[in-house]
C-alpha atoms as a PDB file:
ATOM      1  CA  UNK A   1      13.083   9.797   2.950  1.00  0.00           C
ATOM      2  CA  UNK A   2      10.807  11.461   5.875  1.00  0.00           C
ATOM      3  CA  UNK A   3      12.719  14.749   4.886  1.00  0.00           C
ATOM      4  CA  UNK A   4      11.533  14.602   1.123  1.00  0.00           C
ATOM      5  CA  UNK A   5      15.144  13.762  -0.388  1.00  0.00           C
ATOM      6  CA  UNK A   6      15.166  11.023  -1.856  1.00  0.00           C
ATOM      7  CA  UNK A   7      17.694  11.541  -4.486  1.00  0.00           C
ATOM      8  CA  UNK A   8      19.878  12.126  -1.625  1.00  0.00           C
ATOM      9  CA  UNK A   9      18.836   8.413  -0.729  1.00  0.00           C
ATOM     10  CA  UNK A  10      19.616   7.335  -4.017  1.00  0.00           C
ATOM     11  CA  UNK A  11      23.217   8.996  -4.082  1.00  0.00           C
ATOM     12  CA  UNK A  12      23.926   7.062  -0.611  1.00  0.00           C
ATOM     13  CA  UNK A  13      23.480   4.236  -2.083  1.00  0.00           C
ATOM     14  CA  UNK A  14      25.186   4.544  -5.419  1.00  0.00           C
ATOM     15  CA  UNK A  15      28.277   2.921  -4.171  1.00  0.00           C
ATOM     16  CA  UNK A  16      27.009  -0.065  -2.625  1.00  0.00           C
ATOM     17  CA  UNK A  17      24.661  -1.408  -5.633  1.00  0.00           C
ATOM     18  CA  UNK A  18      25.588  -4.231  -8.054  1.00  0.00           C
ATOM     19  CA  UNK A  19      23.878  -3.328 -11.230  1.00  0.00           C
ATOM     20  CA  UNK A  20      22.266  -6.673 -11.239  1.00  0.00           C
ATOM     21  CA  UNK A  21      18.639  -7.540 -11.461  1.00  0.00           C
ATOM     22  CA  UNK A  22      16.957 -10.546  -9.847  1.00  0.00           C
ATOM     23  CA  UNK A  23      17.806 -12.941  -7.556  1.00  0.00           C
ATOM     24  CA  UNK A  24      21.895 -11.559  -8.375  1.00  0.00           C
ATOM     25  CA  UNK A  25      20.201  -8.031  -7.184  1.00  0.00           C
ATOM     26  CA  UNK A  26      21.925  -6.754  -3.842  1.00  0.00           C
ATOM     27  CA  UNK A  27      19.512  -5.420  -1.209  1.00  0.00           C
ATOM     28  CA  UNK A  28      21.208  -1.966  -2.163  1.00  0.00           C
ATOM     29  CA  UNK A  29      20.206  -2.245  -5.825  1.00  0.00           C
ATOM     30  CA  UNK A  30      16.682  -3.987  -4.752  1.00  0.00           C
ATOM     31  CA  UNK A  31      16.117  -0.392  -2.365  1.00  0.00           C
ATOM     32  CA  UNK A  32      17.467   1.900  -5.237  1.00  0.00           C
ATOM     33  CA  UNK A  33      15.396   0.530  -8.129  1.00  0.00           C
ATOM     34  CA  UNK A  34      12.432   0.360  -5.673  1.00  0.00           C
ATOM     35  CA  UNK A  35      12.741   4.553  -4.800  1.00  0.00           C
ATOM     36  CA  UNK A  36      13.654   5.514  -8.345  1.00  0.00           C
ATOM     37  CA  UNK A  37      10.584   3.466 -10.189  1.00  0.00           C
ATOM     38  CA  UNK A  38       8.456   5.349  -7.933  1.00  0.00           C
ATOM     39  CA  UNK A  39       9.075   8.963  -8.434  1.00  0.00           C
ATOM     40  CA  UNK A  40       6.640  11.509  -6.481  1.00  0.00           C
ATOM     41  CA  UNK A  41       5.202   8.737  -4.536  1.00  0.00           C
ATOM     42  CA  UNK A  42       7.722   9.429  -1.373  1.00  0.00           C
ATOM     43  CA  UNK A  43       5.667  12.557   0.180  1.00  0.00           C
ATOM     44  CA  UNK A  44       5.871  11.388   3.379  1.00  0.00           C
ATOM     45  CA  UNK A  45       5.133  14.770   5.478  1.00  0.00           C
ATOM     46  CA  UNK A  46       2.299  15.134   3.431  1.00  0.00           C
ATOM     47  CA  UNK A  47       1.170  11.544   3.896  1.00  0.00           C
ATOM     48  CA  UNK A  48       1.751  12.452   7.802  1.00  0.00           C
ATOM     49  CA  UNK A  49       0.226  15.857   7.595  1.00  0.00           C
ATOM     50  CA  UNK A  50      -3.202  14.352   6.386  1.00  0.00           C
ATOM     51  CA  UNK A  51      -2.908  11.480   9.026  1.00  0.00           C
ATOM     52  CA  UNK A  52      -2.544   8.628   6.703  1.00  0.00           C
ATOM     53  CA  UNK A  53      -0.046   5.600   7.184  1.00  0.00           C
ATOM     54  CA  UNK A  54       3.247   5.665   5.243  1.00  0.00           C
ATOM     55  CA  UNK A  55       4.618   2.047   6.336  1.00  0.00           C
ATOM     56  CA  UNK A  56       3.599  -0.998   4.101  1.00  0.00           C
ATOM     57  CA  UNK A  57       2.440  -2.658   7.804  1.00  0.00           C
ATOM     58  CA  UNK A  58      -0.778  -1.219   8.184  1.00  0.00           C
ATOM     59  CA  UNK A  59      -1.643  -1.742   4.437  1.00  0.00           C
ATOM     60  CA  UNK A  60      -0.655  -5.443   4.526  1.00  0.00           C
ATOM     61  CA  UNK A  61      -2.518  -5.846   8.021  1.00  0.00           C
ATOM     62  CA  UNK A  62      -5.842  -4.242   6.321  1.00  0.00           C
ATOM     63  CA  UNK A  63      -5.712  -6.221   3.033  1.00  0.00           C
ATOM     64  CA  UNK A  64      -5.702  -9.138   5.442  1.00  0.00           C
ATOM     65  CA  UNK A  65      -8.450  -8.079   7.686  1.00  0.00           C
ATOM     66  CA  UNK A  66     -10.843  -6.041   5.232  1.00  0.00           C
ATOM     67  CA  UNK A  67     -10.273  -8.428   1.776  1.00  0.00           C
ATOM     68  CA  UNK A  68      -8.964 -11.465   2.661  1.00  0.00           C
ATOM     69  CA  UNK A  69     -11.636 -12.484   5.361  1.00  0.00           C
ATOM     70  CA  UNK A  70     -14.369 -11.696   3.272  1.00  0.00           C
ATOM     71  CA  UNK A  71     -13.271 -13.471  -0.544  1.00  0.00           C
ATOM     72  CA  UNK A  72     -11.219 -16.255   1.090  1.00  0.00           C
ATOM     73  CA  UNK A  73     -14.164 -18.196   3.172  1.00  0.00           C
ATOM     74  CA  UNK A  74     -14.161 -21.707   2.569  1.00  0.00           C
ATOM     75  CA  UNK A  75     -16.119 -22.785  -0.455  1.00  0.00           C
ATOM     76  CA  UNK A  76     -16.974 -19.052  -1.366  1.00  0.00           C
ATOM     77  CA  UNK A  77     -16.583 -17.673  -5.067  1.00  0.00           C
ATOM     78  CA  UNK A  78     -17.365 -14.290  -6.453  1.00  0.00           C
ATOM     79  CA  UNK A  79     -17.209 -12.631  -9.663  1.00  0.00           C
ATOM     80  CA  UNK A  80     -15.577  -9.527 -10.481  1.00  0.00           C
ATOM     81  CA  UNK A  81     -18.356  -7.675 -10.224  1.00  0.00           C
ATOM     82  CA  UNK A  82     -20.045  -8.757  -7.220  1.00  0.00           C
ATOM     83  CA  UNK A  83     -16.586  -9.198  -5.301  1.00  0.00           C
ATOM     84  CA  UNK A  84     -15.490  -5.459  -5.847  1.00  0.00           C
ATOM     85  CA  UNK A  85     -19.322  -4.352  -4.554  1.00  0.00           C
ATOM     86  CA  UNK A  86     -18.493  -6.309  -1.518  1.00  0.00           C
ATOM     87  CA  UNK A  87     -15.235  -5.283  -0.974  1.00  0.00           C
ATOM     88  CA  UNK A  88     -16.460  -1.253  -0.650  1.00  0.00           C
ATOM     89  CA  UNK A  89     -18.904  -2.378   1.574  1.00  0.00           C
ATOM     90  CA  UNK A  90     -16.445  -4.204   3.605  1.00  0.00           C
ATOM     91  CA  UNK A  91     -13.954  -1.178   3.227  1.00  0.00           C
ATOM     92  CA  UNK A  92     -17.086   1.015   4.568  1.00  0.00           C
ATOM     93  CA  UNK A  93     -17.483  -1.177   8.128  1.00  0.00           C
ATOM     94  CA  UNK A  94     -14.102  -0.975   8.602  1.00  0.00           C
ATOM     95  CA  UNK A  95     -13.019   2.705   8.175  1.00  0.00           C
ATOM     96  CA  UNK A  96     -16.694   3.160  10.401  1.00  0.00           C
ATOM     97  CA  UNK A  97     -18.306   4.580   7.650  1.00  0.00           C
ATOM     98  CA  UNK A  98     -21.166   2.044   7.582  1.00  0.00           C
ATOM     99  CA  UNK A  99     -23.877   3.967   9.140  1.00  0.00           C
ATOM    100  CA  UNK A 100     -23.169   7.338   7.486  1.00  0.00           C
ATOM    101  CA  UNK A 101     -23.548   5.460   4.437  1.00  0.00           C
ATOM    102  CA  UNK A 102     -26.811   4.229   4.761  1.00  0.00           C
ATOM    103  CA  UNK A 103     -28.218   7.222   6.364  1.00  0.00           C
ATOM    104  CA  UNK A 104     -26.795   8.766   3.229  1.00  0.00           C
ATOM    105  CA  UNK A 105     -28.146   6.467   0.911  1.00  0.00           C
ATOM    106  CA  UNK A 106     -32.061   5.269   2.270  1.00  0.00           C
END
């Protein structure tokens, strides 16, 4: 996948999927429908070349500590609007952004 062939991944595993979907789906047919449905969105030396992450780990990990902390307090509610506003903000602090921002902005 790293080396941009994924259709090569796909013919590996041709011979070890079920054709089932589900909770009958192998972990061979789960990997193969997961590459396939996602066509062009594999471009891992580019990914690398621009210094961004390419593992679901970090993303995860972030979610948790940029989101979830903020909109998951105790007792807290937000709507729509007001949550996504908060959210950028939050996504500013943590890529270190925050200052440029409001030097940018007042």
């Amino acid at each position: 996948m790293k080396a941009g062939e994924s259709e090569r991944v796909l013919a590996e595993l041709e011979p070890y999927r079920n054709g089932k979907v589900g909770k009958e789906a192998n972990k061979s047919e789960e990997c193969h429908r997961y590459i396939r449905n996602r066509p062009g969105q594999f471009d891992y030396q580019a990914a690398e070349a621009a210094n961004l992450p390419i593992g679901s780990g970090e993303i995860e990990s972030s979610n948790r500590s940029v989101v979830q902390t903020r909109l998951k307090l105790p007792g807290a509610w937000w709507k729509p609007e007001h949550a996504h506003d908060m959210l950028n903000l939050r996504t500013l602090r943590a890529n270190g952004d925050w200052n440029k921002y409001w030097k940018a902005t007042g």
